[in-house]
N, C-alpha and C. Protein backbone atom coordinates (compact mmCIF):
# COMPACT_ATOMS: atom_id res chain seq x y z
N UNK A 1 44.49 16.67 24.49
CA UNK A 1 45.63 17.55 24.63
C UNK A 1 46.69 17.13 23.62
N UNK A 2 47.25 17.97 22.96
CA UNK A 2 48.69 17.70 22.16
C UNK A 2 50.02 18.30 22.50
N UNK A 3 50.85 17.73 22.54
CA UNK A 3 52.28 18.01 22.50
C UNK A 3 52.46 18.88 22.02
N UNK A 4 52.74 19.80 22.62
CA UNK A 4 53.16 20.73 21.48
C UNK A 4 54.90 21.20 22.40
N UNK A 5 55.77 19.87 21.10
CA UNK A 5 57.68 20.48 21.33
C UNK A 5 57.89 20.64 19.81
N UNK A 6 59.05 21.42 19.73
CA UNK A 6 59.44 21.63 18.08
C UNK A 6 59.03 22.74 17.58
N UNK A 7 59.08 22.48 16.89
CA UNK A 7 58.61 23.90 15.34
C UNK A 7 57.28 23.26 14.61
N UNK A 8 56.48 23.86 15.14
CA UNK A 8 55.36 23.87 14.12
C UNK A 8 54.21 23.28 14.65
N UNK A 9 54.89 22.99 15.96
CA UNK A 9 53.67 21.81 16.87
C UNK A 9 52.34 22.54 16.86
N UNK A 10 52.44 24.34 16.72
CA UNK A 10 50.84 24.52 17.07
C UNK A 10 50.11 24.44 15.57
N UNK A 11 50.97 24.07 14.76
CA UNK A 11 50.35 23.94 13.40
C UNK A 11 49.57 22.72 13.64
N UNK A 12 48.59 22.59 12.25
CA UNK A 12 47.99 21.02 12.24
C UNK A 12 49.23 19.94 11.84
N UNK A 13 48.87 18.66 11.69
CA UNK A 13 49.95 17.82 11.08
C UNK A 13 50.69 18.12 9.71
N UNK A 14 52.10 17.88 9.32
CA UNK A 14 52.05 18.56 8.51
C UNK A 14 52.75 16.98 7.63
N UNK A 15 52.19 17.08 5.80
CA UNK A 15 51.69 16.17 4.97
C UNK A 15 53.45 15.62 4.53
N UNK A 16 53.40 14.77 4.19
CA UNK A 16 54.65 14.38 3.89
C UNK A 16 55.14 15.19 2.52
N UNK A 17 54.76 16.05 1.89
CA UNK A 17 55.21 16.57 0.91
C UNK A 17 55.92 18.01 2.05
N UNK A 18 55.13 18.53 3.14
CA UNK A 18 55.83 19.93 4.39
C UNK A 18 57.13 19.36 4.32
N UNK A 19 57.10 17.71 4.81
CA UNK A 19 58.26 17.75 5.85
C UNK A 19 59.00 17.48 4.91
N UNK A 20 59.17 17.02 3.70
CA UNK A 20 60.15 16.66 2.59
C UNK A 20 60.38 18.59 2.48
N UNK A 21 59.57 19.41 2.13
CA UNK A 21 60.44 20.72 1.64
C UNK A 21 60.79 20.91 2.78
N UNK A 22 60.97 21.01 4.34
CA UNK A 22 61.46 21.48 5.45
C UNK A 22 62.72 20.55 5.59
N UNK A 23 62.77 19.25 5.16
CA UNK A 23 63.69 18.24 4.91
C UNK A 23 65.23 18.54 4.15
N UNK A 24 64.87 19.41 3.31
CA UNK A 24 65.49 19.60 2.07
C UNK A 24 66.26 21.06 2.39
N UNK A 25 65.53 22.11 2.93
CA UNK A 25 65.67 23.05 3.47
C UNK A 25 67.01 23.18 4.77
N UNK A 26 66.59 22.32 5.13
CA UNK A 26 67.93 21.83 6.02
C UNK A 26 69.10 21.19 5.85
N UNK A 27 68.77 19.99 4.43
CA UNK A 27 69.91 19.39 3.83
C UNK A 27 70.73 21.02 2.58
N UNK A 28 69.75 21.67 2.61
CA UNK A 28 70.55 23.12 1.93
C UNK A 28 71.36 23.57 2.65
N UNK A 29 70.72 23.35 3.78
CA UNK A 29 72.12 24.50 4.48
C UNK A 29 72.94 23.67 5.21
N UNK A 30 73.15 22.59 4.59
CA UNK A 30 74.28 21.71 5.04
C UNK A 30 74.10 20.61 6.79
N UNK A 31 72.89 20.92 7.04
CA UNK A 31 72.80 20.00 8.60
C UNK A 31 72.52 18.60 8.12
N UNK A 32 73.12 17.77 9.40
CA UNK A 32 72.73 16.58 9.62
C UNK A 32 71.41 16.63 9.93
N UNK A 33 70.72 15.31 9.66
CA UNK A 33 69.31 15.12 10.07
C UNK A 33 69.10 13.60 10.42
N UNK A 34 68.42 13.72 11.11
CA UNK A 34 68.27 12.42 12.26
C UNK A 34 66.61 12.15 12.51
N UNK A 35 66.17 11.20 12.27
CA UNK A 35 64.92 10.60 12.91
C UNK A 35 65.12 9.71 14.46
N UNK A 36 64.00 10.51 15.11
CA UNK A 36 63.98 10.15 16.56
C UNK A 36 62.66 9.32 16.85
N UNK A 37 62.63 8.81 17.80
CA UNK A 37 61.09 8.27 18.60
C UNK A 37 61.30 8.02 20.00
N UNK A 38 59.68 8.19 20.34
CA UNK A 38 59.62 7.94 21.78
C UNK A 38 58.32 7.81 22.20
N UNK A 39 57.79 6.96 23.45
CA UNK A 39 56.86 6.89 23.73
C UNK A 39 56.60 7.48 25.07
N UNK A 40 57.58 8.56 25.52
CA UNK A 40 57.62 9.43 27.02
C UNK A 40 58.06 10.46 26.37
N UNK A 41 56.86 11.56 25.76
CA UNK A 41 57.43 12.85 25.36
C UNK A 41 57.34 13.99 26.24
N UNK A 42 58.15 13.56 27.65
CA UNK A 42 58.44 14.66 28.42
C UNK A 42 59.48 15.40 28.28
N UNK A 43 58.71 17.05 28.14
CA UNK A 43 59.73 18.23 27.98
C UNK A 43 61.09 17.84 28.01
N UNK A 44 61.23 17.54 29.45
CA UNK A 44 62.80 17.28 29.60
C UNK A 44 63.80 16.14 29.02
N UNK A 45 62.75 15.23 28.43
CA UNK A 45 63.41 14.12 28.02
C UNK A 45 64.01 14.81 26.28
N UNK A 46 65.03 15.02 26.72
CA UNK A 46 65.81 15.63 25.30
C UNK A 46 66.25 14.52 24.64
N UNK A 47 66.82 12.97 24.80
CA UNK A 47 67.07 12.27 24.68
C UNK A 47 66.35 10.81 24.16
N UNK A 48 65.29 10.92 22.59
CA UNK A 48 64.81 10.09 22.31
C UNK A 48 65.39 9.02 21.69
N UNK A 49 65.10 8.00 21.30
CA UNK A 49 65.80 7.19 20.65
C UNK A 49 65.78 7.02 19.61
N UNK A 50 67.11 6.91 18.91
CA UNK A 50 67.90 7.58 17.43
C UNK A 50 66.99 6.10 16.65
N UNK A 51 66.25 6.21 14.97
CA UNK A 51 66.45 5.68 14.63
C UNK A 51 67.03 5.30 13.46
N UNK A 52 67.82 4.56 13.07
CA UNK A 52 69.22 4.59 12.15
C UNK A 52 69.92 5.15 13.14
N UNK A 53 70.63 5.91 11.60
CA UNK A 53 71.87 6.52 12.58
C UNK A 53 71.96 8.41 11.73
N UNK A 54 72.47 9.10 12.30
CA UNK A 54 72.43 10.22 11.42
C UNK A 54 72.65 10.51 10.19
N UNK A 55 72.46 11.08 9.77
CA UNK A 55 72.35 11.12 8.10
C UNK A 55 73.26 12.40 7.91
N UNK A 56 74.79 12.33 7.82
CA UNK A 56 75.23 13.02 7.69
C UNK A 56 75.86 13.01 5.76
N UNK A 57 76.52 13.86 5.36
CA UNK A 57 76.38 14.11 3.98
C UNK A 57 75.16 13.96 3.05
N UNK A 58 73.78 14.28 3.59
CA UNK A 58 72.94 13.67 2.58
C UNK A 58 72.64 14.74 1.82
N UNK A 59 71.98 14.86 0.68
CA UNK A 59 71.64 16.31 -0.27
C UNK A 59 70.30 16.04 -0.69
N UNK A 60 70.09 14.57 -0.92
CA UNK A 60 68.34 14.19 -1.28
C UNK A 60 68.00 13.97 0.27
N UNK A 61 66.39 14.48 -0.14
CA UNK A 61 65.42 14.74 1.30
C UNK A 61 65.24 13.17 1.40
N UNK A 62 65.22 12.31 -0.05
CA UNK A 62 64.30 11.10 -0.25
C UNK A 62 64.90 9.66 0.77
N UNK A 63 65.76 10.55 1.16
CA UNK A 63 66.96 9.33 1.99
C UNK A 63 65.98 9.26 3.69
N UNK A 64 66.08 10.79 3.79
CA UNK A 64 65.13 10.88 5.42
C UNK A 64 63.66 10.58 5.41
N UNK A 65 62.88 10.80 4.04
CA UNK A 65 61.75 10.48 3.76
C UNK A 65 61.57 9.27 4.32
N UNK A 66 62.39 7.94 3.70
CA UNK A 66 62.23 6.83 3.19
C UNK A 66 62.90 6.29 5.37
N UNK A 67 63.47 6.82 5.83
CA UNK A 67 63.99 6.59 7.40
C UNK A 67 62.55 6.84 8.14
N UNK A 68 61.50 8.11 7.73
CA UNK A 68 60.58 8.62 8.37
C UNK A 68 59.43 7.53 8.28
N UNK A 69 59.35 7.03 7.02
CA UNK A 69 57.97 5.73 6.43
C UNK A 69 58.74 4.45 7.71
N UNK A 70 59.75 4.36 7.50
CA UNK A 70 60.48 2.63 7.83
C UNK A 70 60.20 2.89 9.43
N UNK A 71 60.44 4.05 9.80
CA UNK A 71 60.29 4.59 11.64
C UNK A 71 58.49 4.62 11.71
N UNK A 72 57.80 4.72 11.22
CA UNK A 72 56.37 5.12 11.13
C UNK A 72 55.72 3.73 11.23
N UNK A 73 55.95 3.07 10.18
CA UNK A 73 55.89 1.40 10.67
C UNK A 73 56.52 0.38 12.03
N UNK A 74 57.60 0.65 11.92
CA UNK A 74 57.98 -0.09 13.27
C UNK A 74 57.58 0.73 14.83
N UNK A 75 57.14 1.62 14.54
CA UNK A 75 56.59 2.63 15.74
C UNK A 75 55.44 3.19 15.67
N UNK A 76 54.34 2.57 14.98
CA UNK A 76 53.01 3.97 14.63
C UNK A 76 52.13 4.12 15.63
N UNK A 77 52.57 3.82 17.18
CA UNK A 77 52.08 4.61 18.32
C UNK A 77 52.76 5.49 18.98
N UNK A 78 54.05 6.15 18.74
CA UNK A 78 55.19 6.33 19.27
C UNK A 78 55.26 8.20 18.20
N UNK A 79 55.70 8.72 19.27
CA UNK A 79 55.94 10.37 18.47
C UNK A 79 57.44 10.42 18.11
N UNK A 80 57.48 10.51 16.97
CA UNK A 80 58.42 10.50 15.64
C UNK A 80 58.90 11.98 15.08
N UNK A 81 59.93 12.47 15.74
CA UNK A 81 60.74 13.82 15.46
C UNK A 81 61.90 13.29 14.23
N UNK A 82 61.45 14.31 13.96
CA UNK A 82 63.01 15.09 12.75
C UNK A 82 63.79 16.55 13.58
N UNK A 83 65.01 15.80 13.58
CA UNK A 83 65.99 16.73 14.22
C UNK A 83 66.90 16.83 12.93
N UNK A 84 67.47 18.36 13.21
CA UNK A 84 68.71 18.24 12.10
C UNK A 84 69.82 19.47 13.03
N UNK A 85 70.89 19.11 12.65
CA UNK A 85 72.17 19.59 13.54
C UNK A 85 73.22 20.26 12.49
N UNK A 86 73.12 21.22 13.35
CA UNK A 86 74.60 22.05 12.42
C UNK A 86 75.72 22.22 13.00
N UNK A 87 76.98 21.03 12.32
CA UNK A 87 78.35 21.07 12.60
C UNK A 87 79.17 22.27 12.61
N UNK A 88 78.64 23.40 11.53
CA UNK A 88 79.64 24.66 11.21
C UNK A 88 80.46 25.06 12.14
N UNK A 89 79.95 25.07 13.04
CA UNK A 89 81.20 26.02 14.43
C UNK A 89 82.09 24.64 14.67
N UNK A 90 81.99 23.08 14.80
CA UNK A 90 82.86 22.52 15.47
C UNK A 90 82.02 21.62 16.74
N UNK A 91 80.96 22.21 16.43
CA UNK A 91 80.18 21.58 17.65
C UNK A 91 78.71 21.15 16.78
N UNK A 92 77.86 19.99 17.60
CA UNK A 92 76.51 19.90 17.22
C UNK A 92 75.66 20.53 17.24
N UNK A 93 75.17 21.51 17.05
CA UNK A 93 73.96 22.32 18.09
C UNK A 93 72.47 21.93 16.97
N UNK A 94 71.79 21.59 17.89
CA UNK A 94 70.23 21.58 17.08
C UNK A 94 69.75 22.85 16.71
N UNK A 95 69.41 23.17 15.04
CA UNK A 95 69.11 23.60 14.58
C UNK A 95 67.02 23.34 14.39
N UNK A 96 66.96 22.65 14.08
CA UNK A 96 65.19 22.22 13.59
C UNK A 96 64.78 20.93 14.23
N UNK A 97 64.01 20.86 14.77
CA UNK A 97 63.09 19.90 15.64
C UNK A 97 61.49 19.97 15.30
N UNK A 98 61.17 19.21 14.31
CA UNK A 98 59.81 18.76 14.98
C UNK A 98 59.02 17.66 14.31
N UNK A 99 57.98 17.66 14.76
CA UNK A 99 57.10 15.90 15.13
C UNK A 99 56.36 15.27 13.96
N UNK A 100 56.74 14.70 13.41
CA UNK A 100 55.99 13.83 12.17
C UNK A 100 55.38 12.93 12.60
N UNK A 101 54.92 12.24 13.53
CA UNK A 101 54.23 11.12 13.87
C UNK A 101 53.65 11.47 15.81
N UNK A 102 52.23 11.06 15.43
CA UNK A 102 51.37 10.69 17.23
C UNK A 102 50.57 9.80 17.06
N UNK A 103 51.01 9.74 18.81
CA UNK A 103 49.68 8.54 19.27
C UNK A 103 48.27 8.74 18.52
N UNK A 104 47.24 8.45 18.14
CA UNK A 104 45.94 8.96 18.15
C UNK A 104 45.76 9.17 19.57
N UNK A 105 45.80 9.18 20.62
CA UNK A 105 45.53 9.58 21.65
C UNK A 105 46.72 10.13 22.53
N UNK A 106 47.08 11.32 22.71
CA UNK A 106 47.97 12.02 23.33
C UNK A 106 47.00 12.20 25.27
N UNK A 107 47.22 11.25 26.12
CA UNK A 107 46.77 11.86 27.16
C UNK A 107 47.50 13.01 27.49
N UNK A 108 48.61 13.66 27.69
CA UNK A 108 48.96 14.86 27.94
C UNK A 108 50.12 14.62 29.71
N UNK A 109 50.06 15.66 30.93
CA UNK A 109 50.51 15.44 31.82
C UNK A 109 49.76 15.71 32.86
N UNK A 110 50.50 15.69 34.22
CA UNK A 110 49.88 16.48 35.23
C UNK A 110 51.13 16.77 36.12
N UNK A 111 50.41 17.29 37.50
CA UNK A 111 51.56 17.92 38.16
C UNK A 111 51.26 17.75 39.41
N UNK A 112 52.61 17.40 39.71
CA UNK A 112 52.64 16.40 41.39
C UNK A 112 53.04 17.09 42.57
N UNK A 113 52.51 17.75 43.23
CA UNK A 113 52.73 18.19 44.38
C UNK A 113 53.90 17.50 45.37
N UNK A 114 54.78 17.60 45.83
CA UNK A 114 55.29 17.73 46.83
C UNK A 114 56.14 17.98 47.88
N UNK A 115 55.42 17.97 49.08
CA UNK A 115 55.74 18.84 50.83
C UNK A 115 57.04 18.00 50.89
N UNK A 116 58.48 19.24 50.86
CA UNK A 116 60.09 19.00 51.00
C UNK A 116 59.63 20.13 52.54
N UNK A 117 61.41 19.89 53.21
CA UNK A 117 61.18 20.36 54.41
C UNK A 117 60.99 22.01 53.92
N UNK A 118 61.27 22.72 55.41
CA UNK A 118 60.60 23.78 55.23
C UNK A 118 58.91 24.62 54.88
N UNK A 119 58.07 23.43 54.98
CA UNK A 119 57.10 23.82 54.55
C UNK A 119 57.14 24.14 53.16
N UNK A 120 57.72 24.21 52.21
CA UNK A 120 58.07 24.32 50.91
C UNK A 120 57.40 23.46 49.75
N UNK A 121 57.38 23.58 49.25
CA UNK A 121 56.55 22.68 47.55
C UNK A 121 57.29 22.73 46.59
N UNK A 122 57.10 21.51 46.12
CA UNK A 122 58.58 21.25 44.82
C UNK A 122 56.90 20.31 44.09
N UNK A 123 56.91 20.99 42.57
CA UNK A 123 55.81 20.64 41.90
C UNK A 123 56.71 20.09 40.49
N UNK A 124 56.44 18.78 40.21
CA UNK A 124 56.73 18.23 38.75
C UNK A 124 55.79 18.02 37.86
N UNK A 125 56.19 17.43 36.22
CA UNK A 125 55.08 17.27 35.86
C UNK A 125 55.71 15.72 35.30
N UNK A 126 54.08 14.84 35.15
CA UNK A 126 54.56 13.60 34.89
C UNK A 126 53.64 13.47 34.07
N UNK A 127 54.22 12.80 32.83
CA UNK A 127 52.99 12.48 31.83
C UNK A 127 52.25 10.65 31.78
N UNK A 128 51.21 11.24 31.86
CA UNK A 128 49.92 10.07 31.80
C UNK A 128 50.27 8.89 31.28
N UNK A 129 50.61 8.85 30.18
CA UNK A 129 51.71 7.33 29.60
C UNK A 129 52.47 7.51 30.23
N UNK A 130 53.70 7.67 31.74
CA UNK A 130 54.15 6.47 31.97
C UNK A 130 53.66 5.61 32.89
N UNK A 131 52.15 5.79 33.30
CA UNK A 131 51.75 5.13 34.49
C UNK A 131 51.93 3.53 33.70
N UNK A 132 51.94 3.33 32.49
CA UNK A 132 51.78 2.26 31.78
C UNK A 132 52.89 1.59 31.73
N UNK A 133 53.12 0.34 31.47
CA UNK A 133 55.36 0.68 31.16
C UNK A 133 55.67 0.52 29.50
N UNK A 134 56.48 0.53 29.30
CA UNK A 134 57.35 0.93 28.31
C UNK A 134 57.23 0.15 26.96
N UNK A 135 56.51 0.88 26.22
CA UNK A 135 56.22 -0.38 24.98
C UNK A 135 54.63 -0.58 24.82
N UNK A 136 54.41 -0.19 25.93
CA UNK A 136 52.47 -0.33 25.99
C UNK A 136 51.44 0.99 26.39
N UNK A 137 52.63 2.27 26.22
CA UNK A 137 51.96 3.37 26.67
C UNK A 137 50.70 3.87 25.54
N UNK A 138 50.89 3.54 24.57
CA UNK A 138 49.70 3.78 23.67
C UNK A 138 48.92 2.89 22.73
């Protein structure tokens, strides 16, 4: 099973020359861009961990390139997003999200049943790496 969050996830992987023109594409229209990771890529977890720090004023792609290789090494079991954010209004809002780096093995999730009062069902989903803990999910 694969992840599929972001832009482009149902594509195949895409080569470091994609994400440099999608890189660049975004430093055109003026957004910040940020490299993320994580080894709990649940939906809801909007909140991966930053690495560096944002890359605000940049105009060369070769700056996030060179953040994406240095994150790829210190993490190459760990799923590795490119986010980029557009300040224009006054506020952050995410503009482009998606995944440059996976596990070779994505187990995927499942979904947990359970009986709240009322006879009622409240169903989550929990993904397969975290039965593991933190640092050893892949």
């Amino acid at each position: 099973m694969r992840i599929t969050q972001g832009q482009f996830s149902f594509l195949p992987p895409l080569t470091d020359d994609q994400i440099k023109t999608q890189v660049k594409w975004a430093l055109d229209h003026g957004w910040a861009v940020s490299v993320e990771y994580t080894d709990d890529p649940h939906p809801r977890n909007t909140y991966w961990e930053m690495y560096g720090h944002p890359m605000f004023d940049l105009r060369d792609p070769a700056g996030v390139m060179q953040e994406i290789v240095e994150c790829r090494q210190a993490f190459p079991t760990h799923y590795i997003r490119v986010m980029a954010f557009d300040s224009s209004k006054g506020w952050e809002t995410p503009r482009m999200s998606f995944i440059v780096n996976r596990p070779d093995n994505e187990p995927g999730f499942r979904l947990e049943r359970q009986a709240v009062e009322g006879r009622s069902l409240r169903y989550t989903m929990t993904s397969y790496a975290v039965d593991r803990p933190e640092g050893d999910r892949y």
